[in-house]
PDB file of N, CA and C in Angstrom:
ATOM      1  N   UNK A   1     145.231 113.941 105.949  1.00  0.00           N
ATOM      2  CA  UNK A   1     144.926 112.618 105.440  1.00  0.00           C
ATOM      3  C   UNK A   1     144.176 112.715 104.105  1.00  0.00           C
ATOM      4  N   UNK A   2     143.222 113.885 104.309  1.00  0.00           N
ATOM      5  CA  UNK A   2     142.622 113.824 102.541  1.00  0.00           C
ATOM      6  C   UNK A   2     143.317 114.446 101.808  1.00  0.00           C
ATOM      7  N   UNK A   3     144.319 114.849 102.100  1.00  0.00           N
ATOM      8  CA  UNK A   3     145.371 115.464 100.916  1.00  0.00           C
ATOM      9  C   UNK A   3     146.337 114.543 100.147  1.00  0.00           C
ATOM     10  N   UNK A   4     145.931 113.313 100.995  1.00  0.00           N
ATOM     11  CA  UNK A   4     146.947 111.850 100.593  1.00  0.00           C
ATOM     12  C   UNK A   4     146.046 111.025  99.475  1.00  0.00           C
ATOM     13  N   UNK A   5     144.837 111.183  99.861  1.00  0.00           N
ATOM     14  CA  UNK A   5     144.174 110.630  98.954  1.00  0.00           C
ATOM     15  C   UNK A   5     143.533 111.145  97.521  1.00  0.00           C
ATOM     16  N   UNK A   6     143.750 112.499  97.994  1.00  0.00           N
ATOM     17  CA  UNK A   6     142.945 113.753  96.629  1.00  0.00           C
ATOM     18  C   UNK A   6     143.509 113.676  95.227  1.00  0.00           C
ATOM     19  N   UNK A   7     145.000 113.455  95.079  1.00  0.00           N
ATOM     20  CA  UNK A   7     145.461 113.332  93.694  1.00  0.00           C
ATOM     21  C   UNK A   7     145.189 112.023  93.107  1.00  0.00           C
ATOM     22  N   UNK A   8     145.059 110.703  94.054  1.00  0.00           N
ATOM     23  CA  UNK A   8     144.926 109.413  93.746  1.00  0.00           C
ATOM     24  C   UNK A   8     143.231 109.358  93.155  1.00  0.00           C
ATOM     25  N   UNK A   9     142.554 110.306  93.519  1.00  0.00           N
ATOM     26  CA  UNK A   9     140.777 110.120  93.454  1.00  0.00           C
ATOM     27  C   UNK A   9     140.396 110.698  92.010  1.00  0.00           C
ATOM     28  N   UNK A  10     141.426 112.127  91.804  1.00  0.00           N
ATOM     29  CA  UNK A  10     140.920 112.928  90.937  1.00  0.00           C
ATOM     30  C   UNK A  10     141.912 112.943  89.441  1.00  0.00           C
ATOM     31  N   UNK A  11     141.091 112.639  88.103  1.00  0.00           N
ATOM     32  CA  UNK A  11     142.284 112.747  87.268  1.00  0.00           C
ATOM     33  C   UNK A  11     142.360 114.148  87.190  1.00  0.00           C
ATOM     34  N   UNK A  12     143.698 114.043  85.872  1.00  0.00           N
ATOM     35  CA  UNK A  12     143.568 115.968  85.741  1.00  0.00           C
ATOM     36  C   UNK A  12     142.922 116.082  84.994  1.00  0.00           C
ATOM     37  N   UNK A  13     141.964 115.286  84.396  1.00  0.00           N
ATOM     38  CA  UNK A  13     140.805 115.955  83.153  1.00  0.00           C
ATOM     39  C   UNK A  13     139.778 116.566  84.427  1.00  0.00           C
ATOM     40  N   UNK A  14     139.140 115.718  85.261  1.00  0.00           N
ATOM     41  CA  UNK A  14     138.404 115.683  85.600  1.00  0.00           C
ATOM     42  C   UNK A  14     138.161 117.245  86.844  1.00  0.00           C
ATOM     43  N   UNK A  15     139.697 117.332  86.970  1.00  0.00           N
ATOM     44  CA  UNK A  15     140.257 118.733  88.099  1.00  0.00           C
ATOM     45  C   UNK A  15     140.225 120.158  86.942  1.00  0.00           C
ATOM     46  N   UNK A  16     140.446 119.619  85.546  1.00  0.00           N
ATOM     47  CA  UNK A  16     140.219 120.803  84.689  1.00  0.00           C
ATOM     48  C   UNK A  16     138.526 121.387  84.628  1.00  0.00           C
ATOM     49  N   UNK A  17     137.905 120.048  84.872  1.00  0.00           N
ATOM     50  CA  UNK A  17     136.169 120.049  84.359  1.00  0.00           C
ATOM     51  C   UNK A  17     135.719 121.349  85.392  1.00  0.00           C
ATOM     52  N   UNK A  18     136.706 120.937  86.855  1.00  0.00           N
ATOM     53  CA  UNK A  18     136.334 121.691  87.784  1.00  0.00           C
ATOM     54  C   UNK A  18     136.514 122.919  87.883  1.00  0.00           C
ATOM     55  N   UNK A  19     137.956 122.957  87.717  1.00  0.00           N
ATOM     56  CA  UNK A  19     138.495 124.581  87.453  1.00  0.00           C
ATOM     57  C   UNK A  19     137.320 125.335  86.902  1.00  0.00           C
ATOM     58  N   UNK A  20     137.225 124.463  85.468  1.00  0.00           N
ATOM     59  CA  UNK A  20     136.395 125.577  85.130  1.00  0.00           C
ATOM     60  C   UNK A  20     134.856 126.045  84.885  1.00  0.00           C
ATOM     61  N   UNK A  21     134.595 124.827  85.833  1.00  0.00           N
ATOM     62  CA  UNK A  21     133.382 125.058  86.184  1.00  0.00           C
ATOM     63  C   UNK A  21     133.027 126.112  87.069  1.00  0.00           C
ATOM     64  N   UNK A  22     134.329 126.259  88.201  1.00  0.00           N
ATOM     65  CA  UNK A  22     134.095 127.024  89.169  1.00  0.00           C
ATOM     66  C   UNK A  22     134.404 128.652  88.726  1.00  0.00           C
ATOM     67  N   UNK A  23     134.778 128.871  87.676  1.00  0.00           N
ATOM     68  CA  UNK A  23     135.293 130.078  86.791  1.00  0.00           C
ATOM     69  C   UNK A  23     134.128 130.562  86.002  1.00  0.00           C
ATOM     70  N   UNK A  24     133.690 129.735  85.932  1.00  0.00           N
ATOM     71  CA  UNK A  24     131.628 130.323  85.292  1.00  0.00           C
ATOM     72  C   UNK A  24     130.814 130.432  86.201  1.00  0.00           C
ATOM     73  N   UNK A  25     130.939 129.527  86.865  1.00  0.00           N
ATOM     74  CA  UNK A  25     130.240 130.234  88.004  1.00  0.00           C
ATOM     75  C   UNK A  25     130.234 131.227  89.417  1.00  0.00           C
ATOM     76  N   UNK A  26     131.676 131.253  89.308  1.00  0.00           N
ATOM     77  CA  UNK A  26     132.121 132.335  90.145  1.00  0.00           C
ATOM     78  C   UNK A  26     132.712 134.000  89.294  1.00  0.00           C
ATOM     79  N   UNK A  27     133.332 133.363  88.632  1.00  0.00           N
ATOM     80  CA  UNK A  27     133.772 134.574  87.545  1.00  0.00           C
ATOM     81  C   UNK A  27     133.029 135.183  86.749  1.00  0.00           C
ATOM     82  N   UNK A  28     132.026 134.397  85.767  1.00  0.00           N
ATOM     83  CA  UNK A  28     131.313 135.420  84.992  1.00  0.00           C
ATOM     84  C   UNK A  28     131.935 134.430  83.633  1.00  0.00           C
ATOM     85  N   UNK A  29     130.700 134.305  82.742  1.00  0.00           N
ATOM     86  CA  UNK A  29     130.937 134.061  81.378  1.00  0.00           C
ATOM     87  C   UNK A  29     132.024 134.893  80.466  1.00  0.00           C
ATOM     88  N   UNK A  30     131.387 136.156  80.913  1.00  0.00           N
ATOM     89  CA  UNK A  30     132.129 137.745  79.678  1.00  0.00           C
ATOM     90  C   UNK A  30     133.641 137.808  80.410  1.00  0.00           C
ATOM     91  N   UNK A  31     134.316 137.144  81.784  1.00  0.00           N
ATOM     92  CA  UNK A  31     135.601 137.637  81.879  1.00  0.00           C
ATOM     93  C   UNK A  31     135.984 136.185  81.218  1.00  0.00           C
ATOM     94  N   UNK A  32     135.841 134.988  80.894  1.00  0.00           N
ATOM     95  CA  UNK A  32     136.446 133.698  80.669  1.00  0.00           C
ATOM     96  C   UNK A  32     136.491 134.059  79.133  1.00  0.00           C
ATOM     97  N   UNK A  33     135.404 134.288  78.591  1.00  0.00           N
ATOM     98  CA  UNK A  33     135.627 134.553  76.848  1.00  0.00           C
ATOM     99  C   UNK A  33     137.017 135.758  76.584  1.00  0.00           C
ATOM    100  N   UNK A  34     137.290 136.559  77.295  1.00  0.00           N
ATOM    101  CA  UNK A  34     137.896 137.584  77.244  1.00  0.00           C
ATOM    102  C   UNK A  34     139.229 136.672  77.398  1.00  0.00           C
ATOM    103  N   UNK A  35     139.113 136.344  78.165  1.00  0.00           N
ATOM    104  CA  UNK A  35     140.666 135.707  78.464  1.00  0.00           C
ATOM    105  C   UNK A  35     141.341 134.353  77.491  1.00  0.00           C
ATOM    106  N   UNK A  36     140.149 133.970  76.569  1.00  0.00           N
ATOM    107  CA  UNK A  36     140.414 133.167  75.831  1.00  0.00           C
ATOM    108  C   UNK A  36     140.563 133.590  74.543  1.00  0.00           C
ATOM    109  N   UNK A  37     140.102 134.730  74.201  1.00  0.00           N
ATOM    110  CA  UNK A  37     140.137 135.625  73.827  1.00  0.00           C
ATOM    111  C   UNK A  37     141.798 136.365  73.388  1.00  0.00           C
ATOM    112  N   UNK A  38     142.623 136.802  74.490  1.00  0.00           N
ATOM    113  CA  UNK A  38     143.604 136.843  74.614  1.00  0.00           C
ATOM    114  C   UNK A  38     144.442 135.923  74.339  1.00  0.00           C
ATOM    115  N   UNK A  39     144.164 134.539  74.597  1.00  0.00           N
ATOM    116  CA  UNK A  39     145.241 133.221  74.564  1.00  0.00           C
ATOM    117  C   UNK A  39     145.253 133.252  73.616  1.00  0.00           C
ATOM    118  N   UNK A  40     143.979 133.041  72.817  1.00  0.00           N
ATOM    119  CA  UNK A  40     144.065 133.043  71.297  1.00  0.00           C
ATOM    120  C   UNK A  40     144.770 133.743  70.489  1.00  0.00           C
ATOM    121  N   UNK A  41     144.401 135.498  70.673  1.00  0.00           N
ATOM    122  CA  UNK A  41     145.403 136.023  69.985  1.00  0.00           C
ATOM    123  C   UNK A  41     147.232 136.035  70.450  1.00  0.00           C
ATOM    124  N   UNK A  42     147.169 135.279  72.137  1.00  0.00           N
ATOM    125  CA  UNK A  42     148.523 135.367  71.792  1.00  0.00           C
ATOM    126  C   UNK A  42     149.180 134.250  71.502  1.00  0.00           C
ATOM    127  N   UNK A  43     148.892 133.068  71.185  1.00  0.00           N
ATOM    128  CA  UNK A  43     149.295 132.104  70.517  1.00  0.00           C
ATOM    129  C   UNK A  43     149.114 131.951  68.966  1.00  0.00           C
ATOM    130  N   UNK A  44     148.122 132.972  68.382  1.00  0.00           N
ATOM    131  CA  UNK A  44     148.257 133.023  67.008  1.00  0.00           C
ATOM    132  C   UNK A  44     149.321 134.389  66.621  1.00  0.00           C
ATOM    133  N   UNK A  45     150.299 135.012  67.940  1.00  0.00           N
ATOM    134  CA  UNK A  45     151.052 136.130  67.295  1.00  0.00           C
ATOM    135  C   UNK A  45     152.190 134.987  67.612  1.00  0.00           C
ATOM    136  N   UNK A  46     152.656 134.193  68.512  1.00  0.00           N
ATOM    137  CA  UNK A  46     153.250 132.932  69.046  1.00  0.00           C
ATOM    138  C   UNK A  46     153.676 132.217  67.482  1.00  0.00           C
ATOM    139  N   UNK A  47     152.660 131.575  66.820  1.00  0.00           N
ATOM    140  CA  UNK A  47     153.021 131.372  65.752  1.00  0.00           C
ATOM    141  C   UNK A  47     153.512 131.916  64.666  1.00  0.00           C
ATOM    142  N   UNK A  48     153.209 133.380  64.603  1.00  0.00           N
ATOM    143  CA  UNK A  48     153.667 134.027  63.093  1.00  0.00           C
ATOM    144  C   UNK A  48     155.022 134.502  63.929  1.00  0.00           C
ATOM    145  N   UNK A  49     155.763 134.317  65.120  1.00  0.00           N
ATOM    146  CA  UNK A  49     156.770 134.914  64.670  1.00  0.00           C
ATOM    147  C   UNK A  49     157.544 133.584  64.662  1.00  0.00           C
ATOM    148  N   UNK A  50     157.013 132.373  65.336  1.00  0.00           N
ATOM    149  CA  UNK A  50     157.690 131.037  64.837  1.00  0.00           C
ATOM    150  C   UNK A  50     158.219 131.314  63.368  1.00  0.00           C
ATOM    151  N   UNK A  51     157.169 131.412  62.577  1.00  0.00           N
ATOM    152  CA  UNK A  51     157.068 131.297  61.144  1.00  0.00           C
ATOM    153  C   UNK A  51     157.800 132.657  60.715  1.00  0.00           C
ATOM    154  N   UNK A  52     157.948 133.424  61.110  1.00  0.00           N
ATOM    155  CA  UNK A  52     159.006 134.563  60.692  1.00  0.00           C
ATOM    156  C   UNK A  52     160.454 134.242  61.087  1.00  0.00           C
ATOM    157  N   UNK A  53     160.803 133.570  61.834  1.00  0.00           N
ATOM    158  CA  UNK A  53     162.096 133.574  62.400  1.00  0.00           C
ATOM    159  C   UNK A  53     162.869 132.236  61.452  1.00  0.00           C
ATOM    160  N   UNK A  54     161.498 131.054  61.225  1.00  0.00           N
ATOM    161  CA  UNK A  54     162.054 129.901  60.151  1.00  0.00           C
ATOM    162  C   UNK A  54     162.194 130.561  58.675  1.00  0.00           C
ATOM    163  N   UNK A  55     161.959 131.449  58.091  1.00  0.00           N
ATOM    164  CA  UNK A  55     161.800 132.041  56.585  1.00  0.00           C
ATOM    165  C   UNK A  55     163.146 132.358  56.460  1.00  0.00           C
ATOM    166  N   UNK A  56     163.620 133.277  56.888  1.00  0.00           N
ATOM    167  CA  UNK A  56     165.320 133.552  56.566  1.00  0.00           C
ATOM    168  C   UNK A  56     166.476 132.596  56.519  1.00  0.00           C
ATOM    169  N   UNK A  57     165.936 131.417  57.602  1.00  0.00           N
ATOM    170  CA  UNK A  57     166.775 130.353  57.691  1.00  0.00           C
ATOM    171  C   UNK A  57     166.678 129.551  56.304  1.00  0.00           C
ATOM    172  N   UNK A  58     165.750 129.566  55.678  1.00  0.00           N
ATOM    173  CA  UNK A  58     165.248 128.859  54.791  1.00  0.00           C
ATOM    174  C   UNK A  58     166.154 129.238  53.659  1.00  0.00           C
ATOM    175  N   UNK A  59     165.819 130.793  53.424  1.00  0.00           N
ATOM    176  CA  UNK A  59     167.024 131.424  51.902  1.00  0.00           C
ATOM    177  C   UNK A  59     167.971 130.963  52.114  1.00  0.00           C
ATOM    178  N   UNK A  60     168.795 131.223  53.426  1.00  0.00           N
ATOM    179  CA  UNK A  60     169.797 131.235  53.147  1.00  0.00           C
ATOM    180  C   UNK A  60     170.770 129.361  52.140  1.00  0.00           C
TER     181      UNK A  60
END
């Protein structure tokens, strides 16, 4: 029965607040930076090969 009501109660901002609240305080500050850490660099390698793959299209 509270599984009927749990998505109706909670937005998803508010289920993110949680996530990651519970990730600092269960996980550790130094593994969450690390891992953001990672996203970062792999969404900034994400982009340069976007941007490498549009350049050739471009000469031609």
């Amino acid at each position: 029965m509270l599984l009927y009501f749990l998505p109706n109660a909670l937005s998803p901002g508010s289920i993110v607040i949680i996530v990651i609240a519970a990730l600092i305080l269960f996980g550790g500050g130094k593994k969450i930076s690390e891992l953001m850490r990672g996203t970062g660099k792999g969404i900034k390698e994400f982009k340069k090969a976007l941007k490498d793959e549009e350049e050739p299209e471009e000469k031609n």
